[in-house]
N, C-alpha and C. Protein backbone atom coordinates (compact mmCIF):
# COMPACT_ATOMS: atom_id res chain seq x y z
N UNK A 1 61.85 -38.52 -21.64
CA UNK A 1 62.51 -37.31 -22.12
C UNK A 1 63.88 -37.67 -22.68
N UNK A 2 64.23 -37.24 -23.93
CA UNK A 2 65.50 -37.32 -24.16
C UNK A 2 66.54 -36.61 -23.20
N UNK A 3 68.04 -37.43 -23.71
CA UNK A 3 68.92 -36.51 -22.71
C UNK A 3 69.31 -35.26 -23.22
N UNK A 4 69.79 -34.20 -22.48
CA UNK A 4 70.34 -32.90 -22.52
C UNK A 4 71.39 -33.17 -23.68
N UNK A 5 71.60 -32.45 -24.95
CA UNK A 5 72.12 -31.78 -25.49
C UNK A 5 73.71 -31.59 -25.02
N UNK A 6 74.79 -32.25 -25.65
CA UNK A 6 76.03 -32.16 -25.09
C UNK A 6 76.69 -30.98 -25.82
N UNK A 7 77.68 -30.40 -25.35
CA UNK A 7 78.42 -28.98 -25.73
C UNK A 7 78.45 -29.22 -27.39
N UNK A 8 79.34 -30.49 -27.07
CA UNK A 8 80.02 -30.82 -29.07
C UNK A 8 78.53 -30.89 -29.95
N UNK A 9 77.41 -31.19 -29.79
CA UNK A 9 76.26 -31.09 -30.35
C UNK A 9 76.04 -29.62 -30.79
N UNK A 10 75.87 -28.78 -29.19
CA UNK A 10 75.34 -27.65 -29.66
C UNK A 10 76.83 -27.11 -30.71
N UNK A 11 78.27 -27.03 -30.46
CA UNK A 11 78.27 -26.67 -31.53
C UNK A 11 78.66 -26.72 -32.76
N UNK A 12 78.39 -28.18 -33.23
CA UNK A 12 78.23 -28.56 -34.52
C UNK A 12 77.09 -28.01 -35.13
N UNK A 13 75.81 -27.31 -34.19
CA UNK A 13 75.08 -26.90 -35.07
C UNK A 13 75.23 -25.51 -35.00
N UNK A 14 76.03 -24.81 -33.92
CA UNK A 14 76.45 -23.45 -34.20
C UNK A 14 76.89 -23.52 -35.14
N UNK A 15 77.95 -24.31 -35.90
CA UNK A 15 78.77 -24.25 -36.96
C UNK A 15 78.00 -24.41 -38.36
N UNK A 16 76.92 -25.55 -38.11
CA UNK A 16 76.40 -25.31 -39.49
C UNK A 16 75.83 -24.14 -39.69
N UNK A 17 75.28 -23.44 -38.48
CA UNK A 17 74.61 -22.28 -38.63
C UNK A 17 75.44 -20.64 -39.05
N UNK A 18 76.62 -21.28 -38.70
CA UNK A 18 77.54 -20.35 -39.07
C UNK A 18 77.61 -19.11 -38.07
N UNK A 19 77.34 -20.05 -36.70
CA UNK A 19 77.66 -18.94 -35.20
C UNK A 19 78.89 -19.11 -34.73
N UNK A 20 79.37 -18.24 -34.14
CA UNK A 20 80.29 -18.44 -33.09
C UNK A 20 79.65 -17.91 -31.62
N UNK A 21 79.94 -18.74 -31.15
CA UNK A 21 79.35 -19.04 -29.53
C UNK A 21 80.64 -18.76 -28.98
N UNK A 22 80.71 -18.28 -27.50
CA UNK A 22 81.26 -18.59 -26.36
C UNK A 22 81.02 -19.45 -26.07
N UNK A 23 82.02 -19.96 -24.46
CA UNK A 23 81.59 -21.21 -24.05
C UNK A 23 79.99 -20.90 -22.91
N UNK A 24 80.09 -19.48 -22.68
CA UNK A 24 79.13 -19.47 -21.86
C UNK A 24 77.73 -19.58 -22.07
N UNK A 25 77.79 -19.03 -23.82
CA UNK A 25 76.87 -19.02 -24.24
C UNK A 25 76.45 -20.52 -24.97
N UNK A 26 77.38 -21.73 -24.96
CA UNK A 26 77.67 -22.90 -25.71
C UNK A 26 76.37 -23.66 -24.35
N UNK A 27 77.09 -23.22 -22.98
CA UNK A 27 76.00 -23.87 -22.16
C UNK A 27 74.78 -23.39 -22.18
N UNK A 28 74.97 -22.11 -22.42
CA UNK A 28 73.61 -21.40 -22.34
C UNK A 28 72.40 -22.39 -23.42
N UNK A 29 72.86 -22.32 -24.24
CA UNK A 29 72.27 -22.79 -25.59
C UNK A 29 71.98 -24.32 -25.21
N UNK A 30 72.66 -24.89 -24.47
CA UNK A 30 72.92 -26.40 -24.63
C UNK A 30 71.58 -26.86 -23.62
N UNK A 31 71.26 -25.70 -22.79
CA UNK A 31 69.96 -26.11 -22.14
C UNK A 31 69.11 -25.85 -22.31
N UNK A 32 68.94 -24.58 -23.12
CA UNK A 32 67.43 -24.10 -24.14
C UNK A 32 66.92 -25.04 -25.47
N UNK A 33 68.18 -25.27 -25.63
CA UNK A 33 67.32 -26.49 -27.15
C UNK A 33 67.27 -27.23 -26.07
N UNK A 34 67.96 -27.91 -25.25
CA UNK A 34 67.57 -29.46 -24.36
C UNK A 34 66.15 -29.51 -24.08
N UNK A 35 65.83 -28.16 -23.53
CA UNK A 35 64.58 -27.58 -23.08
C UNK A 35 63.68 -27.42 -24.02
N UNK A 36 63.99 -27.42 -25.43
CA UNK A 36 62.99 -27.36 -26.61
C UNK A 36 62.57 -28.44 -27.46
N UNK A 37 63.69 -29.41 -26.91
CA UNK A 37 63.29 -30.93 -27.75
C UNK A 37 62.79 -31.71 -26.35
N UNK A 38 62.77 -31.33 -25.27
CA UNK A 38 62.36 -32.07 -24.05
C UNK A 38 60.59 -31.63 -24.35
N UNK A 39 60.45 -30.47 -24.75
CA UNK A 39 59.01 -29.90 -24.91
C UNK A 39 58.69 -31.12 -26.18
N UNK A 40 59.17 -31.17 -27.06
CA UNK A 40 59.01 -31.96 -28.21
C UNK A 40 58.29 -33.20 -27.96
N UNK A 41 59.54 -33.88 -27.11
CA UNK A 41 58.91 -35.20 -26.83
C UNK A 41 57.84 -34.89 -25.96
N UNK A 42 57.67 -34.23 -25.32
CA UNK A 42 56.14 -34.09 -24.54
C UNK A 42 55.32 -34.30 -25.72
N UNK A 43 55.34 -33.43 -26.65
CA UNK A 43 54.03 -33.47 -27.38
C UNK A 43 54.28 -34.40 -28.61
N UNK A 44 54.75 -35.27 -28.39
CA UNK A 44 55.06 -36.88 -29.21
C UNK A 44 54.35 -37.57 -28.51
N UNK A 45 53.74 -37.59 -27.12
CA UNK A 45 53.25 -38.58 -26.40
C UNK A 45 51.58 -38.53 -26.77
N UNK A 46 51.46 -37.41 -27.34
CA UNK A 46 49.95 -36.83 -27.18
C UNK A 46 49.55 -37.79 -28.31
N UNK A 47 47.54 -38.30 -28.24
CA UNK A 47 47.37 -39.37 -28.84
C UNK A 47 46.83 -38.72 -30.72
N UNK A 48 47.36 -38.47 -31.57
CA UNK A 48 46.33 -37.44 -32.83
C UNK A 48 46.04 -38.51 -33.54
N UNK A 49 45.17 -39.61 -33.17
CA UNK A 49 44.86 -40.63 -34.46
C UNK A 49 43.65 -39.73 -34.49
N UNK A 50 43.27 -39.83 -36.08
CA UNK A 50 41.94 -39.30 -36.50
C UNK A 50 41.97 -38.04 -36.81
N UNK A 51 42.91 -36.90 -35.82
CA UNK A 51 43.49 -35.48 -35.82
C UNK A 51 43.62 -35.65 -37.57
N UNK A 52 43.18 -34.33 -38.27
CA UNK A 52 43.27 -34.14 -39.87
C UNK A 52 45.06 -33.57 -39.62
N UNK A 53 45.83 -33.51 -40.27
CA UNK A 53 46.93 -32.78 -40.83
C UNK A 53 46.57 -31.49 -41.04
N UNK A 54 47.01 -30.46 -40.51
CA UNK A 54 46.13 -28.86 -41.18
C UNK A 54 47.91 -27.87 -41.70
N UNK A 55 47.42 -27.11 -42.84
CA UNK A 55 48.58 -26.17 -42.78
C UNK A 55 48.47 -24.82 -41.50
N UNK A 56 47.12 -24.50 -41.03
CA UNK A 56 46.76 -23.21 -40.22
C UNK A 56 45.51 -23.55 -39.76
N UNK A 57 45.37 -23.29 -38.63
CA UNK A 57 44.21 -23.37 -37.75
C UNK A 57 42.97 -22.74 -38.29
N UNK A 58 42.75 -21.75 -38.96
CA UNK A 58 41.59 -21.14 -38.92
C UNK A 58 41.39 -21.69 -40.74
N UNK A 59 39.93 -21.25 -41.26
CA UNK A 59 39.50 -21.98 -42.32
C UNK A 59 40.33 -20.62 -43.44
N UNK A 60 41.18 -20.41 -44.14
CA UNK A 60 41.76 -19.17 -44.56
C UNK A 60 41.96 -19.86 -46.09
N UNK A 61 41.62 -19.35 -47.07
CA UNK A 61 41.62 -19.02 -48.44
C UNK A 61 42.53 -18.09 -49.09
N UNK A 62 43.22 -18.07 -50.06
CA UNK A 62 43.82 -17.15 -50.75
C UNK A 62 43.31 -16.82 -51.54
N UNK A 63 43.13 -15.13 -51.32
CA UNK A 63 42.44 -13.89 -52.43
C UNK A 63 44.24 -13.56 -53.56
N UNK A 64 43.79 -14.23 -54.31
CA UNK A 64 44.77 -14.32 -55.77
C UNK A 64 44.02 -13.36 -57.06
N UNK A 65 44.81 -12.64 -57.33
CA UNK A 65 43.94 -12.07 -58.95
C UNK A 65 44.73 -12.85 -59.94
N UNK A 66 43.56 -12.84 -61.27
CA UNK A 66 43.94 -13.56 -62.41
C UNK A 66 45.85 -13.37 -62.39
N UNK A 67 46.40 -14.61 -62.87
CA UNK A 67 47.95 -14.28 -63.09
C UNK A 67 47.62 -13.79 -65.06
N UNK A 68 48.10 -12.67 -65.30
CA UNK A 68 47.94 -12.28 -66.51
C UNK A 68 48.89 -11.37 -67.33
N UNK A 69 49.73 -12.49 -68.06
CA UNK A 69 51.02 -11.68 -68.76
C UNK A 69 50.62 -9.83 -68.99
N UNK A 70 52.05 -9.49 -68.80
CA UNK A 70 51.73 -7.35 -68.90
C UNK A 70 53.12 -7.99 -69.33
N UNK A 71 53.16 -6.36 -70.48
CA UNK A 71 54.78 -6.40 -70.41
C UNK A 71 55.70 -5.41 -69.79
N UNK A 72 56.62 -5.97 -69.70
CA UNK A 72 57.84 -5.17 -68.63
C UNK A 72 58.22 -4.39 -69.05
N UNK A 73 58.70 -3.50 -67.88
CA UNK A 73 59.64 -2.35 -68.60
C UNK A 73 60.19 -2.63 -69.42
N UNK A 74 60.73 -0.99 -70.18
CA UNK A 74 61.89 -1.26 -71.05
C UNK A 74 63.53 -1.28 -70.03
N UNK A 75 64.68 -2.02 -70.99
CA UNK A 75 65.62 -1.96 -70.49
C UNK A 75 66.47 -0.94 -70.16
N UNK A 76 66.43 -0.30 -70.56
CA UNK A 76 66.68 1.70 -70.48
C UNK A 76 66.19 2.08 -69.18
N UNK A 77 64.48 2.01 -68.93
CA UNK A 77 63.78 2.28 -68.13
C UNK A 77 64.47 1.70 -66.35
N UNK A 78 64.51 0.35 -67.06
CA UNK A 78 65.54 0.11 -65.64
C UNK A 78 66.66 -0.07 -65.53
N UNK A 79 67.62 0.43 -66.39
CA UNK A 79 69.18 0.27 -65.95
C UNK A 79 68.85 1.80 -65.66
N UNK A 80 68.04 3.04 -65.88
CA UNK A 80 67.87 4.24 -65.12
C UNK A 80 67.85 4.16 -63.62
N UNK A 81 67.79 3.52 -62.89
CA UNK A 81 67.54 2.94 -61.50
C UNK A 81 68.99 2.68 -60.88
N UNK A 82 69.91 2.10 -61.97
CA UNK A 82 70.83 1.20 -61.63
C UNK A 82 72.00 2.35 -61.01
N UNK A 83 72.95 2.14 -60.08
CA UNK A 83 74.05 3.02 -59.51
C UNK A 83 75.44 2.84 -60.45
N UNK A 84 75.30 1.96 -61.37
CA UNK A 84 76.44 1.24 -62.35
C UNK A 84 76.12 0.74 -63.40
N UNK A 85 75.97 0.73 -64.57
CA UNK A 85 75.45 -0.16 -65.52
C UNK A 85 76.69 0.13 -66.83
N UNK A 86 76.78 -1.58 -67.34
CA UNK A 86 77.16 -1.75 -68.45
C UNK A 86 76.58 -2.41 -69.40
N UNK A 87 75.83 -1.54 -70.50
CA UNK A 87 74.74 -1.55 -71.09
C UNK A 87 74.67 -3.00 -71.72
N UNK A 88 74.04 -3.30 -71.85
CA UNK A 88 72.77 -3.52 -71.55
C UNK A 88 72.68 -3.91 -70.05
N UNK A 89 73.60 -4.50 -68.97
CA UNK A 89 73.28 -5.19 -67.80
C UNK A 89 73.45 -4.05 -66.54
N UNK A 90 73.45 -4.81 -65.37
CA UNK A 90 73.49 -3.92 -64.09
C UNK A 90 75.09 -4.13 -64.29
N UNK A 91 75.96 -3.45 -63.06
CA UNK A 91 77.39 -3.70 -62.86
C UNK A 91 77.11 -3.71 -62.00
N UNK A 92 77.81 -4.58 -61.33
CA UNK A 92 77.80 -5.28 -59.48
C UNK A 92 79.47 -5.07 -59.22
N UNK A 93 79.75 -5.00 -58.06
CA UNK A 93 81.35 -5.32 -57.61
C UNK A 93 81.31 -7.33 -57.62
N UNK A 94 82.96 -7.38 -58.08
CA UNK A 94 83.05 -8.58 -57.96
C UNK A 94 82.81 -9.31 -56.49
N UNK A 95 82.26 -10.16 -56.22
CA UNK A 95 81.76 -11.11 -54.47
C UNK A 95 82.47 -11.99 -54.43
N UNK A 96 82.92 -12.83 -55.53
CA UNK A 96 83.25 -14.27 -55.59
C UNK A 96 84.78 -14.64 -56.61
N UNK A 97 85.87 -15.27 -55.61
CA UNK A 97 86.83 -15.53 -56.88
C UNK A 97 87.71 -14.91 -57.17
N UNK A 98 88.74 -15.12 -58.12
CA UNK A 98 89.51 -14.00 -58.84
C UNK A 98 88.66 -13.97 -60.14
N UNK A 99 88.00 -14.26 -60.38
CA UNK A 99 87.20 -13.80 -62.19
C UNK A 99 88.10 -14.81 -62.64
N UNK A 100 88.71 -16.02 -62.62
CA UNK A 100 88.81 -16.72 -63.86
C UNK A 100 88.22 -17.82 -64.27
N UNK A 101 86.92 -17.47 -63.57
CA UNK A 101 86.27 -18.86 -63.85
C UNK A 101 86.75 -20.57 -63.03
N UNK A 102 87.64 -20.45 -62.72
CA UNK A 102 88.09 -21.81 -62.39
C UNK A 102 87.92 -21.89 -60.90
């Protein structure tokens, strides 16, 4: 079994994940993944030579219809939808930046 999961581990990956943890919850966490890669290596030991690779257990097919160009609305048709529009496009609030590009 690998070892337990140290605090600074779990949260470097809180951080990539973009959590903030407590510390209580830093331990909390630090023994449920320990506990989920300890399951891991369990089933690393198991023998699958010969085992096929599968994406899903059961024999499952995809029901697809022909892909077949239609044409799209008109642009009118859907900036009618829109809560803001400057024609021809949607208007969004700015998310990102001061707008100068740089």
């Amino acid at each position: 079994m690998s070892e337990p999961l140290t605090h600074d581990q779990v949260q470097h990956v809180a951080k990539l994940s973009r959590l903030r943890l407590s510390a209580d919850e830093i331990a909390q966490y630090a023994d449920q993944l320990s506990a989920v890669l300890g399951y891991m290596d369990k089933l690393n030991e198991l023998d699958v030579t010969g085992v096929e690779p599968m994406a899903h257990p059961l024999d499952v097919t995809n029901v697809l219809r022909e892909d077949e160009p239609v044409d799209g609305l008109p642009v009118d048709a859907v900036l009618d939808n829109a809560p803001a529009r400057d024609d021809p496009f949607f208007r969004v609030p700015k998310v990102i930046g001061d707008g100068s590009g740089a």
